[in-house]
Protein backbone atom coordinates (compact mmCIF):
# COMPACT_ATOMS: atom_id res chain seq x y z
CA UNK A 1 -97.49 31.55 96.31
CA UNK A 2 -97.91 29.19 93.45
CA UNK A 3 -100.67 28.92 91.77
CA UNK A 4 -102.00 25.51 90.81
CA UNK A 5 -101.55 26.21 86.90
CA UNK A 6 -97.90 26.75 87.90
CA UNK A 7 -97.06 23.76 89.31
CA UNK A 8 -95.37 21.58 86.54
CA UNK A 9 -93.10 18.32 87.75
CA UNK A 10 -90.91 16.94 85.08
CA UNK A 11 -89.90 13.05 85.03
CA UNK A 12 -87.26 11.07 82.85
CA UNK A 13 -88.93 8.16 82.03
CA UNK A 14 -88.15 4.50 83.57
CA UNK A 15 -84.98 2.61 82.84
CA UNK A 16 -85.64 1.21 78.86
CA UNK A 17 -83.86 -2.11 77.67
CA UNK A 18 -81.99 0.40 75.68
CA UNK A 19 -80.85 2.05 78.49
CA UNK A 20 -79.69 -1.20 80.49
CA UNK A 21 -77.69 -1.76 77.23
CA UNK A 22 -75.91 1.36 77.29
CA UNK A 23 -77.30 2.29 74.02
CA UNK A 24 -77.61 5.80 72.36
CA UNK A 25 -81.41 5.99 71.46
CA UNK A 26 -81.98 9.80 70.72
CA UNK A 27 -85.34 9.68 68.48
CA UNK A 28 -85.56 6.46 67.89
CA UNK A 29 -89.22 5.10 69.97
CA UNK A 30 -89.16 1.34 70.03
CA UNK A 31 -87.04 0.05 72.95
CA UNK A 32 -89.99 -0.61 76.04
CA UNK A 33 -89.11 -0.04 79.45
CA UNK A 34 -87.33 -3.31 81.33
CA UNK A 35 -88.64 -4.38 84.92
CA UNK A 36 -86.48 -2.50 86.59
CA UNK A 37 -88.14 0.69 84.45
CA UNK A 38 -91.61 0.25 85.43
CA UNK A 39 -90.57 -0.38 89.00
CA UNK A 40 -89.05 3.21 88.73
CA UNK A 41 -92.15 4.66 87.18
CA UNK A 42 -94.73 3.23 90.18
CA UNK A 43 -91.90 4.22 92.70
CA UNK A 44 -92.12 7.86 90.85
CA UNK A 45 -95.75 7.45 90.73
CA UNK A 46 -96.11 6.37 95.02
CA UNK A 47 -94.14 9.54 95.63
CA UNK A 48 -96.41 11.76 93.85
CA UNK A 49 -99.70 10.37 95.70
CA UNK A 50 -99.91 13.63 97.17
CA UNK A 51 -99.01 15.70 94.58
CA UNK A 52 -102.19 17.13 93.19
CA UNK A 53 -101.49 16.39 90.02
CA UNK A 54 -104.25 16.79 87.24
CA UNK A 55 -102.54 15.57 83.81
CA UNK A 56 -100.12 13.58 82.73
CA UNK A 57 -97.93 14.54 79.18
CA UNK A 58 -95.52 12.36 77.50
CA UNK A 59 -93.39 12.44 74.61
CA UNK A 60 -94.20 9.59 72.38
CA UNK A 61 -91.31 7.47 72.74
CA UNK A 62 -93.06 3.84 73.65
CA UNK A 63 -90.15 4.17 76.84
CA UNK A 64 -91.97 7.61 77.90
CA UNK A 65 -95.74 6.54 77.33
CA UNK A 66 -95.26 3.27 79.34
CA UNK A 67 -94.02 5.39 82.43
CA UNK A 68 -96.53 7.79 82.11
CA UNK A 69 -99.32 4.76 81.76
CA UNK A 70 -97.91 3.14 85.00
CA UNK A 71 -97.73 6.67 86.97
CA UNK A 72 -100.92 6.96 85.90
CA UNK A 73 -102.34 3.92 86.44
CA UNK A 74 -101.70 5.09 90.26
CA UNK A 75 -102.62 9.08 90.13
CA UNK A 76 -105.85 8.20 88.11
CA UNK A 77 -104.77 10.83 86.26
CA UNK A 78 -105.28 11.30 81.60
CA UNK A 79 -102.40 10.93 79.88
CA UNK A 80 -101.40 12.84 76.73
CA UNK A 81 -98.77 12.83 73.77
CA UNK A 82 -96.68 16.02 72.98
CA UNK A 83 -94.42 15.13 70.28
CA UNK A 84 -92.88 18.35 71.14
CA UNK A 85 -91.15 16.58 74.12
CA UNK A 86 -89.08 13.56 72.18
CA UNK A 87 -85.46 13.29 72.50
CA UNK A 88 -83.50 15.38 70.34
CA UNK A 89 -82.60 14.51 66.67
CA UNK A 90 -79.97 14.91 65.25
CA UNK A 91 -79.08 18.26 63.58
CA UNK A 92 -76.14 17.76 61.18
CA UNK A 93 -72.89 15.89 61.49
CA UNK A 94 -71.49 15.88 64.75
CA UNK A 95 -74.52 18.19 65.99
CA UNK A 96 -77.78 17.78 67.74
CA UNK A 97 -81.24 19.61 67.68
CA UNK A 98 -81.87 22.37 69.73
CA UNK A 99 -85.33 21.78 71.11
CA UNK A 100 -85.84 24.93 72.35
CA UNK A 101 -88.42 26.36 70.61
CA UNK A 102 -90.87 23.15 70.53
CA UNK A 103 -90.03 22.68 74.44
CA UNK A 104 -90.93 26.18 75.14
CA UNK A 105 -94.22 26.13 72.93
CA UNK A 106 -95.38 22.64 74.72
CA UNK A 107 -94.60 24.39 77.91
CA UNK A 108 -96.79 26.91 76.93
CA UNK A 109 -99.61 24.69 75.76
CA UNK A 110 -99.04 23.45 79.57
CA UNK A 111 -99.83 26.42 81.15
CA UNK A 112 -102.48 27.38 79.07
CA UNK A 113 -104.24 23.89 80.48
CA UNK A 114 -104.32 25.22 84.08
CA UNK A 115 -103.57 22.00 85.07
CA UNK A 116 -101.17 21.02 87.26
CA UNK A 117 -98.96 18.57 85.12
CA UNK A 118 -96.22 15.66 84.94
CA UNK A 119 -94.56 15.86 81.91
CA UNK A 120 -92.62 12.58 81.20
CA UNK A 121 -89.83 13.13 78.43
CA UNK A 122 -86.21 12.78 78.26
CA UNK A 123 -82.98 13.54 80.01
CA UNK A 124 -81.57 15.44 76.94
CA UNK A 125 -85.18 17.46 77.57
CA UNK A 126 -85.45 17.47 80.83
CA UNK A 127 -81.71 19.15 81.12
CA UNK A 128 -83.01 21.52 78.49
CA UNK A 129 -85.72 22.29 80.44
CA UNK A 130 -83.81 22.98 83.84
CA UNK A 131 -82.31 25.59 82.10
CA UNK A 132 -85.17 27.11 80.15
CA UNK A 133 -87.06 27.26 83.79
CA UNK A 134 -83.68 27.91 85.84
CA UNK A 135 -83.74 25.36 87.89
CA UNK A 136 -80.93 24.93 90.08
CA UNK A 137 -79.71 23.53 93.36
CA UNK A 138 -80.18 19.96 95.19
CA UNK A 139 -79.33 16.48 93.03
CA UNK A 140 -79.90 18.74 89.96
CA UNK A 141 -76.05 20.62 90.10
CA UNK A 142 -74.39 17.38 89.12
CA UNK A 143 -76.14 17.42 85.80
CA UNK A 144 -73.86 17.99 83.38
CA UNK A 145 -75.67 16.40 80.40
CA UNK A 146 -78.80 14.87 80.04
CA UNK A 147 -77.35 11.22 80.41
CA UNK A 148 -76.64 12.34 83.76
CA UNK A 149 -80.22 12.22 84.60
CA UNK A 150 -81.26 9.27 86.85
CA UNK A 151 -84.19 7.16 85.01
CA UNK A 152 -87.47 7.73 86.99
CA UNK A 153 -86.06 10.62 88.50
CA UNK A 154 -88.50 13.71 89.35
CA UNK A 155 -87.75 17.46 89.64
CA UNK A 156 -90.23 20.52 90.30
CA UNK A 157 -90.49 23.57 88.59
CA UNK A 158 -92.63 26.35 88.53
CA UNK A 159 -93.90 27.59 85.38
CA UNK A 160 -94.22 31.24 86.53
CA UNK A 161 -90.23 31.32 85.31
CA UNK A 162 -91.47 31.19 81.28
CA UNK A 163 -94.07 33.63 81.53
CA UNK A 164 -92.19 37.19 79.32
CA UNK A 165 -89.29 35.06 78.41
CA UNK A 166 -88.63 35.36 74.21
CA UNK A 167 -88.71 32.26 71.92
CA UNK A 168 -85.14 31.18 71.39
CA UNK A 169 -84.05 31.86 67.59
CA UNK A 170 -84.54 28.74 65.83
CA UNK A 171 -81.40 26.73 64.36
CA UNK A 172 -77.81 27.28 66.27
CA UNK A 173 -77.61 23.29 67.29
CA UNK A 174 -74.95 22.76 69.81
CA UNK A 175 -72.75 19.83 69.29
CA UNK A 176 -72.99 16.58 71.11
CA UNK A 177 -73.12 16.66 74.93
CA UNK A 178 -73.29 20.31 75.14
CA UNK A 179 -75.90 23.36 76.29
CA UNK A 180 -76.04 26.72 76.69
CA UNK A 181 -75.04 28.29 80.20
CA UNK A 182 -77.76 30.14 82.07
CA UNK A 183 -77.55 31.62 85.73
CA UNK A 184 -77.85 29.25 88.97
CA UNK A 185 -81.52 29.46 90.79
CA UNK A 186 -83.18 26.36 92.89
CA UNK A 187 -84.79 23.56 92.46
CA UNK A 188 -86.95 21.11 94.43
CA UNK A 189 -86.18 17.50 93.62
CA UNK A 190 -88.97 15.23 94.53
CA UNK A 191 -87.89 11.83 94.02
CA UNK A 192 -84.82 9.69 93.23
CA UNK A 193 -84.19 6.89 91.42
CA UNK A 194 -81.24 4.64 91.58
CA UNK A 195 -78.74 4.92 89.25
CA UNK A 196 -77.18 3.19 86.61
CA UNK A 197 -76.61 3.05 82.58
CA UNK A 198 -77.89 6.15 81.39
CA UNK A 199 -77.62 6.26 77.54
């Protein structure tokens, strides 16, 4: 059984005007959600009534903070910045961050809350994530980059999967579009969103 300190959902944030532009943000925080966005976020946010969420953590992109203020603004639940779950930078020419090792530390910080938590981030992070945690199966196999994500789309995890699993070695950024393979598990997807842009 899964304890309540276990229980982690993960969320892409809501459609940004960025996004409806099919624009490349990566780290750059500016571009707000559009209408359509925050109508993804309080759909999201409906879904979750029954959740038993406790906290809400966001990257600090203005796109990520304004769905976690409007899922909030339904849960009643605090919301908090992890700058640990931006979008990733870029790392050199032609190559991207590996987050890794700052995902895995805020996903420790997570657990260490006992809460049971929403984290609202990116789909570069959130297909980072599904493979830090394994998660596998459902809407989730036709992720083949983090674009393919769905805006406002939610997936479960269970945190139990990081506990005795070794920090990644820094460095070793993998060039645009691509991630390391790791072994097929499940996954429990939540909610949809529909589809669109997804820069």
């Amino acid at each position: 059984m899964t304890s309540p300190a276990e229980s982690l959902w993960l969320m892409r944030h809501g459609e940004s005007t960025w996004n409806a532009a099919g624009r490349m943000q990566r780290q750059i925080a500016h571009p707000p959600l559009t209408a359509r966005g925050l109508d993804q976020a309080l759909t999201a946010a409906q879904r979750l009534r029954d959740s038993g969420i406790e906290q809400i953590v966001s990257s600090d992109a203005v796109r990520a903070i304004q769905t976690a203020r409007a899922v909030s603004s339904v849960l009643s639940v605090p919301v908090s910045i992890d700058v640990r779950l931006r979008e990733r930078g870029e790392a050199g020419p032609g190559l991207l961050e590996d987050p890794r090792s700052r995902v895995i530390a805020a996903l420790r910080t997570i657990v260490g809350s006992g809460a049971r938590t929403l984290v609202v981030t990116h789909g570069d992070i959130i297909f980072g994530m599904r493979d830090i945690l394994d998660i596998r199966g459902g809407d989730t196999t036709s992720w083949r980059t983090g674009s393919d994500i769905p805006n406002g789309v939610v997936v479960r995890a269970n945190l139990h999967l990081l506990r005795g699993r070794p920090d990644p070695v820094p460095g070793g950024g993998h060039t645009a579009g691509s991630s390391p393979a790791t072994p097929a598990a499940k996954a429990a997807p939540i909610s949809g969103a529909s589809t669109g842009t997804h820069a």
